[in-house]
C-alpha atoms as a PDB file:
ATOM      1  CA  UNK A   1      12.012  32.735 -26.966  1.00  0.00           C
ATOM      2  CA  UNK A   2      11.116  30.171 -24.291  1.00  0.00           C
ATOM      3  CA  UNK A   3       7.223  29.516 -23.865  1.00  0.00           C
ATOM      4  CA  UNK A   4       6.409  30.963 -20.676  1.00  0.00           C
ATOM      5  CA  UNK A   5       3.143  27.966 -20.479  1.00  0.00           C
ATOM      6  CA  UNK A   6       5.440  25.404 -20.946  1.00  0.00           C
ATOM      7  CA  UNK A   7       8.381  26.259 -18.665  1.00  0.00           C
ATOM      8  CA  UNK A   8       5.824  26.617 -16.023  1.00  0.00           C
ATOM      9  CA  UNK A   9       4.282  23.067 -16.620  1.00  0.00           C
ATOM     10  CA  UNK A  10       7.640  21.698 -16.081  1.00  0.00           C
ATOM     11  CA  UNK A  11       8.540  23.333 -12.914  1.00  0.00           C
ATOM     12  CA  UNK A  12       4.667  22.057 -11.723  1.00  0.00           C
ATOM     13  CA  UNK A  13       5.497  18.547 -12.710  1.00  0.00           C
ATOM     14  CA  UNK A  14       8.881  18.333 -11.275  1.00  0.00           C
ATOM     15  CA  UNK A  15       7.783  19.356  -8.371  1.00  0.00           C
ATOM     16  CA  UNK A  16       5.093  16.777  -8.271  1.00  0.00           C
ATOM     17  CA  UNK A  17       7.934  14.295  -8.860  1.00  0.00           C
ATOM     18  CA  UNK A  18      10.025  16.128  -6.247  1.00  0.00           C
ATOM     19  CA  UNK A  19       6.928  15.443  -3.653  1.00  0.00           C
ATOM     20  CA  UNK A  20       7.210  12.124  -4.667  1.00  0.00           C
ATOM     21  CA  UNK A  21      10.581  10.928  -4.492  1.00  0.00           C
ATOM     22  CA  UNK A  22      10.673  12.718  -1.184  1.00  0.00           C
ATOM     23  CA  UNK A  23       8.060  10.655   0.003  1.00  0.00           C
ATOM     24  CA  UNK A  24       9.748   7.639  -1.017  1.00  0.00           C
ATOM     25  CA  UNK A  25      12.962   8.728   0.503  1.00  0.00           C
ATOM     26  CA  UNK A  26      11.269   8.145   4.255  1.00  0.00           C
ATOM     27  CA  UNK A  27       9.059   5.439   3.290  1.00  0.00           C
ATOM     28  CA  UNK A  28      12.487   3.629   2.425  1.00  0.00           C
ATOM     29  CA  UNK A  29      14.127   4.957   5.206  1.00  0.00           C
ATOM     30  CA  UNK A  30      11.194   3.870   7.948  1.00  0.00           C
ATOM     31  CA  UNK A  31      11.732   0.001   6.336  1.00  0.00           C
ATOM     32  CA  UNK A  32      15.557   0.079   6.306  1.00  0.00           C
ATOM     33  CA  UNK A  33      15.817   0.721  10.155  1.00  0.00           C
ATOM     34  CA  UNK A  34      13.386  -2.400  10.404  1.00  0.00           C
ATOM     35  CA  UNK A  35      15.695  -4.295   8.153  1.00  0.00           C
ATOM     36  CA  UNK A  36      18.725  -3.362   9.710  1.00  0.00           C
ATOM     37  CA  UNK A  37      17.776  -3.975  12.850  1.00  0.00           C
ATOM     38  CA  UNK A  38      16.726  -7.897  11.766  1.00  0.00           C
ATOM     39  CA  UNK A  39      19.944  -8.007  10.047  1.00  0.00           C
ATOM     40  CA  UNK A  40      21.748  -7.181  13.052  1.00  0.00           C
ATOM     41  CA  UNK A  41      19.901  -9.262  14.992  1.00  0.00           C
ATOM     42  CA  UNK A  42      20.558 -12.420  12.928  1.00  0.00           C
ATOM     43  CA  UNK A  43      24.389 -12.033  11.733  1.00  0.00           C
ATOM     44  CA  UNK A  44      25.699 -13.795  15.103  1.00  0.00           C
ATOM     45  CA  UNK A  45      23.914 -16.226  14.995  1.00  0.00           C
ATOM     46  CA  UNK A  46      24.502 -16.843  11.168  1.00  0.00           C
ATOM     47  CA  UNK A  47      28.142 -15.821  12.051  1.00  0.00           C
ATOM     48  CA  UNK A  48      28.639 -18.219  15.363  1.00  0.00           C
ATOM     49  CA  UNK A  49      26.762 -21.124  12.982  1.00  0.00           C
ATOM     50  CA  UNK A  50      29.355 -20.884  10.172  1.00  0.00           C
ATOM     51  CA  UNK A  51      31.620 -21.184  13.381  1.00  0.00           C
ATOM     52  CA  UNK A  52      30.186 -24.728  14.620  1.00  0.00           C
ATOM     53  CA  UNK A  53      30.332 -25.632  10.815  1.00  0.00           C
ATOM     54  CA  UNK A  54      34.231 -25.494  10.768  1.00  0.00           C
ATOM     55  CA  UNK A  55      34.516 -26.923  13.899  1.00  0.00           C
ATOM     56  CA  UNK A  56      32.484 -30.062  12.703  1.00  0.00           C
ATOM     57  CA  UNK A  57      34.582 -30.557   9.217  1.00  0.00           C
ATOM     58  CA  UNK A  58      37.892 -30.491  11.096  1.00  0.00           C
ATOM     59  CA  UNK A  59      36.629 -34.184  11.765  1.00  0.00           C
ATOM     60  CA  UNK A  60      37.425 -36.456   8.741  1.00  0.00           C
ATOM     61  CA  UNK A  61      35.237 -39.004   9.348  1.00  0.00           C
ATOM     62  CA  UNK A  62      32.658 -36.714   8.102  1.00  0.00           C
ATOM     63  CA  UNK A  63      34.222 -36.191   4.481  1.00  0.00           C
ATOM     64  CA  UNK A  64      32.198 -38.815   3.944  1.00  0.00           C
ATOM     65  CA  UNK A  65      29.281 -36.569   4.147  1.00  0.00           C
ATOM     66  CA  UNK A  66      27.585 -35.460   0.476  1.00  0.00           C
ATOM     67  CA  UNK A  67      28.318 -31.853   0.696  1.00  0.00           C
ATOM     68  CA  UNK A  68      32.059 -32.361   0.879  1.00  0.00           C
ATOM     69  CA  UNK A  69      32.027 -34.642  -1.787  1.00  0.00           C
ATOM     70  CA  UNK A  70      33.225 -32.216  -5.115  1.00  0.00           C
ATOM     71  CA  UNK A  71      31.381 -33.378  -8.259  1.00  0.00           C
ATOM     72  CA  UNK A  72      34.140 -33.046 -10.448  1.00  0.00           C
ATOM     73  CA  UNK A  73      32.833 -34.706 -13.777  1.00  0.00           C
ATOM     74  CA  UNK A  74      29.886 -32.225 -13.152  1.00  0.00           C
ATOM     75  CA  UNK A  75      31.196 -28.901 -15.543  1.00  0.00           C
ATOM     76  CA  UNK A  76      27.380 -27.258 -14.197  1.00  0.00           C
ATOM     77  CA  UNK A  77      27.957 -24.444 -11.537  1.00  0.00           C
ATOM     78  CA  UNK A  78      24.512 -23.589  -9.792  1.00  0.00           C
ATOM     79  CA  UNK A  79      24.594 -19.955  -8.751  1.00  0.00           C
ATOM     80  CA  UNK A  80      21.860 -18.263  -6.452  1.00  0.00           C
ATOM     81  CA  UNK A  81      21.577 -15.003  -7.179  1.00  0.00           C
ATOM     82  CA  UNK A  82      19.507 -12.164  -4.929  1.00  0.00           C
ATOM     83  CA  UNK A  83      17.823  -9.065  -6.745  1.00  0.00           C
ATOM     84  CA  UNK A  84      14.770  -7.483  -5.953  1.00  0.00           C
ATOM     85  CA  UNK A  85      11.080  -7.449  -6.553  1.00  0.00           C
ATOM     86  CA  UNK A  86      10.948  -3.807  -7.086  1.00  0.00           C
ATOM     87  CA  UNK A  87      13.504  -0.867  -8.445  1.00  0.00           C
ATOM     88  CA  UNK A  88      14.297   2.917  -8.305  1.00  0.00           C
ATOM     89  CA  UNK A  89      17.354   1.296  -5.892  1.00  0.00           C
ATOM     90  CA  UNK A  90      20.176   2.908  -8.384  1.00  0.00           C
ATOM     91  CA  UNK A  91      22.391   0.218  -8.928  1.00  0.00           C
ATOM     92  CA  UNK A  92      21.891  -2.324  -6.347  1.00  0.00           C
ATOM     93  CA  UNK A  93      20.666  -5.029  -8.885  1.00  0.00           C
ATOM     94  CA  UNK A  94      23.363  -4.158 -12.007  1.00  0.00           C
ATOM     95  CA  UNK A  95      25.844  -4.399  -9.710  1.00  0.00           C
ATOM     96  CA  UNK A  96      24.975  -8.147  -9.094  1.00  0.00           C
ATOM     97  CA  UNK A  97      24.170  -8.555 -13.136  1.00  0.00           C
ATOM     98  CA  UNK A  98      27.603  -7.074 -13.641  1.00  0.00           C
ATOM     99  CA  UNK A  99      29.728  -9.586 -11.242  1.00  0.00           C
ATOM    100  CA  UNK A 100      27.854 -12.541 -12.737  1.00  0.00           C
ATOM    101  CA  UNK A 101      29.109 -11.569 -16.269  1.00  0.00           C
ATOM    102  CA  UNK A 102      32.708 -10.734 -14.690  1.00  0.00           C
ATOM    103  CA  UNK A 103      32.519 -14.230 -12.714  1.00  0.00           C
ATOM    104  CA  UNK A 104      31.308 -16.294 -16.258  1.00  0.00           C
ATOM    105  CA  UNK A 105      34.079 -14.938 -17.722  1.00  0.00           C
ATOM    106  CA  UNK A 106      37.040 -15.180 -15.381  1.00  0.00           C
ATOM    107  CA  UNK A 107      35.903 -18.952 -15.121  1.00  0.00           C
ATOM    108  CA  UNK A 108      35.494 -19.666 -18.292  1.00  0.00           C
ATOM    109  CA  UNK A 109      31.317 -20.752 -18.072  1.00  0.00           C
ATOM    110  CA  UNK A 110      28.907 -20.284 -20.623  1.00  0.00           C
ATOM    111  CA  UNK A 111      25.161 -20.408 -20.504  1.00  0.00           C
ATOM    112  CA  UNK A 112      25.006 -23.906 -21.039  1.00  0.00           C
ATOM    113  CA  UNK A 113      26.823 -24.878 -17.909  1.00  0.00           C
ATOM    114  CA  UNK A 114      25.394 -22.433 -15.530  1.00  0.00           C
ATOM    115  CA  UNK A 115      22.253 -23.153 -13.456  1.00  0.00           C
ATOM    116  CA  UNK A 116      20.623 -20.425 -12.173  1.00  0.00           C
ATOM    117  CA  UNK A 117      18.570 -19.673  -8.922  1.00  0.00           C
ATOM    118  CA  UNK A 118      16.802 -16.180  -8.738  1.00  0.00           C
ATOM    119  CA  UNK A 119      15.553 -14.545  -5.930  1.00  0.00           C
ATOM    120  CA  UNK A 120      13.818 -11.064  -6.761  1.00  0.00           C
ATOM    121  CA  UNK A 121      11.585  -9.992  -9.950  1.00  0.00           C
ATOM    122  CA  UNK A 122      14.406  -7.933 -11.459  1.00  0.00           C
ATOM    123  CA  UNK A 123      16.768 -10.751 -11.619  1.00  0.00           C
ATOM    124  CA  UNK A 124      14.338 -12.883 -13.280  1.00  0.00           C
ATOM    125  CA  UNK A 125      13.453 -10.730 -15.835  1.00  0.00           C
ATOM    126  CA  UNK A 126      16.388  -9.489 -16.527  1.00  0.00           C
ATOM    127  CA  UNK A 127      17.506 -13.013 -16.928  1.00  0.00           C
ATOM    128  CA  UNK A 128      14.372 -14.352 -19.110  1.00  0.00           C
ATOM    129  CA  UNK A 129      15.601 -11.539 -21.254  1.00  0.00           C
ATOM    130  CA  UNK A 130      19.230 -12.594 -21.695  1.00  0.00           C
ATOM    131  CA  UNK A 131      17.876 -16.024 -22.703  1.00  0.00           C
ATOM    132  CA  UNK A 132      19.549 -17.977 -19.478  1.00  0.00           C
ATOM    133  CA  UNK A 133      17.741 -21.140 -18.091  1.00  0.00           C
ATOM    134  CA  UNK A 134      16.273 -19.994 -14.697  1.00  0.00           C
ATOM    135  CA  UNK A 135      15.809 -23.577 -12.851  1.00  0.00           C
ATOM    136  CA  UNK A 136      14.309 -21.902 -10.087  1.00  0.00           C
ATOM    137  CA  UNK A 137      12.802 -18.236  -9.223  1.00  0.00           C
ATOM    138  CA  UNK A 138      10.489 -16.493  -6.520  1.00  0.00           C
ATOM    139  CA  UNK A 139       9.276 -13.401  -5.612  1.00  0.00           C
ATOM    140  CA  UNK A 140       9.913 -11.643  -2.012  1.00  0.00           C
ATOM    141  CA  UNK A 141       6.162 -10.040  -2.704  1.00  0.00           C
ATOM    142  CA  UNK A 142       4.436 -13.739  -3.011  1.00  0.00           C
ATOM    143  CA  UNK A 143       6.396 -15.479   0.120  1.00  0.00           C
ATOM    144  CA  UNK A 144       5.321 -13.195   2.958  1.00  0.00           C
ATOM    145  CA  UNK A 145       7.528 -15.364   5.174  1.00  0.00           C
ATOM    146  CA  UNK A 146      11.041 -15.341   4.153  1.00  0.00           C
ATOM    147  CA  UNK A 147      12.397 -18.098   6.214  1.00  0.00           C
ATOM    148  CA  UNK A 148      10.208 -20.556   4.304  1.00  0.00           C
ATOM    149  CA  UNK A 149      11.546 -19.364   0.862  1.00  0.00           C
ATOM    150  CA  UNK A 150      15.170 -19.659   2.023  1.00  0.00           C
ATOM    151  CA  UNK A 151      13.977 -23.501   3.460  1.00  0.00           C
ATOM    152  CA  UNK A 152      12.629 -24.062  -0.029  1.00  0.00           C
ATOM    153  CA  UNK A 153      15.381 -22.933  -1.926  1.00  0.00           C
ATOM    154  CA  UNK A 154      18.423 -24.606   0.645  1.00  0.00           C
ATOM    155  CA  UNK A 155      16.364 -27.897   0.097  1.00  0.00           C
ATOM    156  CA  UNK A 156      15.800 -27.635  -3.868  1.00  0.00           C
ATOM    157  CA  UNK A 157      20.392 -26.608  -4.266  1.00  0.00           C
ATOM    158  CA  UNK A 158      20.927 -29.512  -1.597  1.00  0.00           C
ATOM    159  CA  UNK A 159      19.220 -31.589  -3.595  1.00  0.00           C
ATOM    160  CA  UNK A 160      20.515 -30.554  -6.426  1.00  0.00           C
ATOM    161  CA  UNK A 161      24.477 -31.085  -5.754  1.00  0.00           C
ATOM    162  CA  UNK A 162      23.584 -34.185  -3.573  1.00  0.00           C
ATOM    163  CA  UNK A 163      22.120 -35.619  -7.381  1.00  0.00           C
ATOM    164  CA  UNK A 164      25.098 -34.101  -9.082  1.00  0.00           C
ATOM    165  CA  UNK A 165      22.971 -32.228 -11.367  1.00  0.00           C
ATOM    166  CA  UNK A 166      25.689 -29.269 -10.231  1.00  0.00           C
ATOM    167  CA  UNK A 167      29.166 -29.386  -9.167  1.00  0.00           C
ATOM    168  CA  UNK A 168      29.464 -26.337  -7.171  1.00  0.00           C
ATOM    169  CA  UNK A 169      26.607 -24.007  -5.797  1.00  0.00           C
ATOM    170  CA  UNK A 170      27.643 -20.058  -5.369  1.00  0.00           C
ATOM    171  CA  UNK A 171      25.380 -17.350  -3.950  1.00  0.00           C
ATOM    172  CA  UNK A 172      25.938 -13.333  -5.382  1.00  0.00           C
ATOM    173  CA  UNK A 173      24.214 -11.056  -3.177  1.00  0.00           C
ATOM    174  CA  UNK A 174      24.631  -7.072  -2.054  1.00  0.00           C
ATOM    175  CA  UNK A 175      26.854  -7.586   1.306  1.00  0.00           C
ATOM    176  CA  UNK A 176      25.507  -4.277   3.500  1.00  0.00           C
ATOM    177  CA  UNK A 177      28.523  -2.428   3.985  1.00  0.00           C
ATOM    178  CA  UNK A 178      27.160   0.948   5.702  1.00  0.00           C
ATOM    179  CA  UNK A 179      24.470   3.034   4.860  1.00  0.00           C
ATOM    180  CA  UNK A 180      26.240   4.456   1.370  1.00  0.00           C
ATOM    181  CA  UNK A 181      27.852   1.230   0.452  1.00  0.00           C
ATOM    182  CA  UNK A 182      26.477  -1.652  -0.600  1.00  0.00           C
ATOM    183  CA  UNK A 183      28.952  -4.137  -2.231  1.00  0.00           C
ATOM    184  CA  UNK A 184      27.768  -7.099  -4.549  1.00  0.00           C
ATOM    185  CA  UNK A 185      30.227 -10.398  -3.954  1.00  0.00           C
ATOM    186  CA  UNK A 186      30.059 -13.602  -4.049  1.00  0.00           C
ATOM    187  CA  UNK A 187      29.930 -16.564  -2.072  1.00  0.00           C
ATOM    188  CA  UNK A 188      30.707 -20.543  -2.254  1.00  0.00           C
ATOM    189  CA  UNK A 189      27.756 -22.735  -0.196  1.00  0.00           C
ATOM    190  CA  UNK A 190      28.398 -26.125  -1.865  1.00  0.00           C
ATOM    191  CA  UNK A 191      30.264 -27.974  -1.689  1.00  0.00           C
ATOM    192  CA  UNK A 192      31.913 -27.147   2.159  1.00  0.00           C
ATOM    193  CA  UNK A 193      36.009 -26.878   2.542  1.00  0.00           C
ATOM    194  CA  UNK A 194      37.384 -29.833   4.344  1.00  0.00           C
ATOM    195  CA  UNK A 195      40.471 -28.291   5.225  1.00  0.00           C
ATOM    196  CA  UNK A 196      39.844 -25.411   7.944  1.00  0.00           C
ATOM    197  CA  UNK A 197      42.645 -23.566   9.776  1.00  0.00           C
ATOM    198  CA  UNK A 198      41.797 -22.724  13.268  1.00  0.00           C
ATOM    199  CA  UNK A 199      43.804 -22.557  16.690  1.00  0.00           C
ATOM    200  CA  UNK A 200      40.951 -24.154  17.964  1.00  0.00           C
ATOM    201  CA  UNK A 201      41.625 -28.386  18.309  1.00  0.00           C
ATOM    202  CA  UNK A 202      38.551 -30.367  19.158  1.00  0.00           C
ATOM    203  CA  UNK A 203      35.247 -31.107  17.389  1.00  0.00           C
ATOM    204  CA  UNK A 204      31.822 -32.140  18.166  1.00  0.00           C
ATOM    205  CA  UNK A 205      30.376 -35.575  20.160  1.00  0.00           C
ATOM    206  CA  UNK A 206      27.396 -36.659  19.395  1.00  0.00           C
ATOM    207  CA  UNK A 207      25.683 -38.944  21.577  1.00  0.00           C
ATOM    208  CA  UNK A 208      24.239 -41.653  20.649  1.00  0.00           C
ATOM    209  CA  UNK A 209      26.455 -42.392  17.801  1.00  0.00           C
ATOM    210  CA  UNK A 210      23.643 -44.154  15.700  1.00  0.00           C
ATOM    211  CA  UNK A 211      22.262 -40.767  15.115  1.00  0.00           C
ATOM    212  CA  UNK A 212      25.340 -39.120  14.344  1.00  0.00           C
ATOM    213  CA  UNK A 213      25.134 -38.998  10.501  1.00  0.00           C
ATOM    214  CA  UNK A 214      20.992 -37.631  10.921  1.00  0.00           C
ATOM    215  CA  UNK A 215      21.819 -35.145  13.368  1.00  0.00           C
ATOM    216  CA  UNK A 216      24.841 -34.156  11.151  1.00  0.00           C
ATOM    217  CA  UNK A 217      23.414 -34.280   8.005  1.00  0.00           C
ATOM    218  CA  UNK A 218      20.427 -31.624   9.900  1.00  0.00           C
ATOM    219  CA  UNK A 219      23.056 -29.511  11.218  1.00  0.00           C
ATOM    220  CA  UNK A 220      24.713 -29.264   7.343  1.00  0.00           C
ATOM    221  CA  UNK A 221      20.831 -28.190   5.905  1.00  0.00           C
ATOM    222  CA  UNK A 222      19.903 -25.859   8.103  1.00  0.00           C
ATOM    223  CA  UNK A 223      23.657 -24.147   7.970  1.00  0.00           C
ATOM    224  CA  UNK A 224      22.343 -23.560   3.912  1.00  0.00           C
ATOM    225  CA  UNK A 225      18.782 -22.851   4.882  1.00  0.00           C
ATOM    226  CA  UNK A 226      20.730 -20.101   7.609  1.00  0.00           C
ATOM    227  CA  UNK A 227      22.847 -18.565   5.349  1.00  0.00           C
ATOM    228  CA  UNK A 228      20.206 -17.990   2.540  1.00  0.00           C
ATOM    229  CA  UNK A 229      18.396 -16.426   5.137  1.00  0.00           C
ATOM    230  CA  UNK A 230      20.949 -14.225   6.191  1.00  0.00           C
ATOM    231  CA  UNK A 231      21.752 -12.843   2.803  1.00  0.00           C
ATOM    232  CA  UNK A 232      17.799 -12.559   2.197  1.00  0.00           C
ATOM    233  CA  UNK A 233      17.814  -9.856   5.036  1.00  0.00           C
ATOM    234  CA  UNK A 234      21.042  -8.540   4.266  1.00  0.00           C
ATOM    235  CA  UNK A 235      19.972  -8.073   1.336  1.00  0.00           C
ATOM    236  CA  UNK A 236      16.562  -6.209   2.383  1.00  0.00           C
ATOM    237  CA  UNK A 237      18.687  -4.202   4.644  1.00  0.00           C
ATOM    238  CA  UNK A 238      20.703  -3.158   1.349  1.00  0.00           C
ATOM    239  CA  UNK A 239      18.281  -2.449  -1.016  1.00  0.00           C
ATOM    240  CA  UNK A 240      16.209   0.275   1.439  1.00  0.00           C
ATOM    241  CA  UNK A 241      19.388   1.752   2.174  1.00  0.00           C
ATOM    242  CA  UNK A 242      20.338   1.837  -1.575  1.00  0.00           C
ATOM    243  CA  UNK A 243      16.649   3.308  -2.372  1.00  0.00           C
ATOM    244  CA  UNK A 244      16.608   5.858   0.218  1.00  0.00           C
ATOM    245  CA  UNK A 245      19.595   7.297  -1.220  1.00  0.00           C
ATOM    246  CA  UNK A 246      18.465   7.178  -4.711  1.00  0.00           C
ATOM    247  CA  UNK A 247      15.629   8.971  -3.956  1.00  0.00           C
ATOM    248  CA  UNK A 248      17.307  11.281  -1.777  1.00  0.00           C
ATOM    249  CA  UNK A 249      19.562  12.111  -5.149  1.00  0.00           C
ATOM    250  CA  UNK A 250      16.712  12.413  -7.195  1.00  0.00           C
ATOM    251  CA  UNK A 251      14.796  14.723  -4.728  1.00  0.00           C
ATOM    252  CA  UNK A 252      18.030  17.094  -4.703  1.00  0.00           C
ATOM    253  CA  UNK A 253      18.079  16.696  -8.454  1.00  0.00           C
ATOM    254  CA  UNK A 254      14.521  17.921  -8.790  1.00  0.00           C
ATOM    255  CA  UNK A 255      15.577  20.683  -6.771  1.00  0.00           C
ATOM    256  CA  UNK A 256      18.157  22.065  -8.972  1.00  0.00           C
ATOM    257  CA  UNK A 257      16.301  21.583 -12.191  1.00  0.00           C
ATOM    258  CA  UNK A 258      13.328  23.383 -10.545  1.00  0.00           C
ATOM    259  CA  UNK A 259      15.810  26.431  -9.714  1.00  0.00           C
ATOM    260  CA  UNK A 260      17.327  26.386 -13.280  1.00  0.00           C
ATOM    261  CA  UNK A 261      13.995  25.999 -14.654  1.00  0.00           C
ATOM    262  CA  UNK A 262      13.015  29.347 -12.547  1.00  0.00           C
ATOM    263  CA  UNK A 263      15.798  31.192 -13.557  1.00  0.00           C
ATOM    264  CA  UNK A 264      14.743  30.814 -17.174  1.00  0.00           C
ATOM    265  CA  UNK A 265      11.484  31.001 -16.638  1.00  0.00           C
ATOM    266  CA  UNK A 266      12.321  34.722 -14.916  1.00  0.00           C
ATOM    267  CA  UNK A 267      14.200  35.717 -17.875  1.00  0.00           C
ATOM    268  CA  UNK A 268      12.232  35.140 -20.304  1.00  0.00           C
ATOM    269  CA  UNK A 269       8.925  36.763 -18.943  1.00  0.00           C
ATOM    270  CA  UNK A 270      11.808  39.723 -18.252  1.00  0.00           C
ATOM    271  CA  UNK A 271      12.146  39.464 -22.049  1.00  0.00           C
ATOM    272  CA  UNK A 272       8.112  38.902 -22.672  1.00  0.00           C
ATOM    273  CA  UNK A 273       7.821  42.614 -20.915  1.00  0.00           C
ATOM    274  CA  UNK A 274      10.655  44.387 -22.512  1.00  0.00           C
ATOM    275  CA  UNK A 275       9.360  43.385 -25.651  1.00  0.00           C
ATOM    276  CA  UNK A 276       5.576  44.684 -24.572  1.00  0.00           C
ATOM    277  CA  UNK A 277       7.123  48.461 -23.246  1.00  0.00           C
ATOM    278  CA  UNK A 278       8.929  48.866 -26.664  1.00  0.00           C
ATOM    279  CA  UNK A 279       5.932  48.105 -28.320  1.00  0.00           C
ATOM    280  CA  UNK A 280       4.034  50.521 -26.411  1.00  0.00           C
ATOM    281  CA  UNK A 281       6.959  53.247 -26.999  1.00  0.00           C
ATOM    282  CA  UNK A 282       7.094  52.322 -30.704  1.00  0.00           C
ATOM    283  CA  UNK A 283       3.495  53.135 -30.926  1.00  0.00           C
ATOM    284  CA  UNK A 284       3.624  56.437 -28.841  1.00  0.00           C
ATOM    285  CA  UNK A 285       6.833  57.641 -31.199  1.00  0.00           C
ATOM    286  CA  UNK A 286       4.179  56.564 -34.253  1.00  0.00           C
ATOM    287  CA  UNK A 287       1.497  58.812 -32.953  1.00  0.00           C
ATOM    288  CA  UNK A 288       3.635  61.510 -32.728  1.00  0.00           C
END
């Protein structure tokens, strides 16, 4: 027979848990609508920036520029990849784990030729742990301003591929999908496609043309610097929404183990009295 004592000190703690995870559901839900709204508040501008990008490399003169140059002696691939400091987020960081594997694989990379760029305690843990050599990693909790981190990291990959130390430069992050749906993929920053299609048939003057190449080569940084930044937040935006519906699972969950627990816990203090009446009308027949 089920102790009664204990069945009830599991209902009492998963109830505490259910208090928590409830708790955590609208803390996570109060940050996402801040993060979604500075998602959608950046994505044109990262969007119409990517535009002016195109628009510039449909001028050849400027395949002279580093970051169209493809290092192809270089075998390294430098990959930037976004986790998070913190979990209970379900699978919003495995999923990113699991297309680096899938990616590895499908182009034939090992450890040795793969540098690696982490954003996010998980990652770089979870890295450490595989044994993979982390050239660079940060934390979102010890770089209260974003924008800096992506400036440090866009100048530390430029630098990088400019030296030839890799010979392409990809970036796996969650893209925010809706609310439900977070999707990891990944990305190619370095180095840029020189062959665009577009309808569109001019390009960009810059006057004077002395400073053409500086203003250029500004334009090119800042594009990296925009679109680290942009995946940064998307990937904020992600990870609340991917909490807030963990916990929301786990709060229902709690719920139905608390009513199964209940229903056992019922029958067998049914069964604790049954057994206490026929006792009591075992004795009675004795006396008699």
């Amino acid at each position: 027979m089920p102790n009664l004592k204990s069945i009830k000190r599991k209902i009492a703690s998963i109830k505490n848990t259910r208090q928590i995870t409830k708790a955590m559901k609208m803390v996570a839900g109060a940050k996402f609508k801040k993060n979604q709204a500075a998602m959608n508040a950046l994505r044109p501008y990262s969007e119409i920036y990517g535009g002016v990008i195109k628009n510039i490399s449909r001028n050849t003169v400027l395949y002279n520029h580093p970051f169209f140059k493809k290092n192809s002696g270089n075998s390294v691939a430098g990959i930037i990849i976004i986790s998070t400091d913190r979990g209970l987020c379900g699978s919003f960081n495995m999923n990113l784990f699991k297309l680096f594997f899938e990616e590895l694989k499908a182009r034939g990379l090992d450890g040795r030729r793969i540098k690696l760029y982490i954003l996010g305690k998980k990652g770089a843990d979870f890295f450490k742990r595989h044994n993979y050599s982390v050239e660079f990693t940060a934390n979102f909790s010890e770089n209260n301003i974003t924008e800096n981190l992506s400036e440090t990291l866009a100048v530390k990959i430029s630098a990088d591929f400019i030296n030839e130390k890799a010979g392409e430069l990809y970036i796996i992050s969650n893209n925010y999908i809706s609310t439900l749906h977070q999707r990891a993929a990944i990305e190619k920053i370095l180095p840029f496609n020189s062959s665009f299609e577009s309808k569109d048939s001019g390009g960009y003057l810059v006057e004077p043309v002395s400073y053409e190449d500086e203003i250029i080569d500004k334009i090119f940084k800042n594009y990296i610097q925009t679109k680290i930044y942009f995946k940064i937040v998307e990937s904020f935006a992600g990870e609340q929404a991917s909490r807030m519906n963990a916990m929301d699972n786990a709060t229902r969950n709690a719920g139905k183990l608390i009513n199964k627990l209940t229903i056992a816990y019922n029958k067998a203090r049914q069964a604790a009295v049954t057994l206490e009446i026929l006792d009591i009308i075992n004795g009675v027949s004795a006396l008699k």
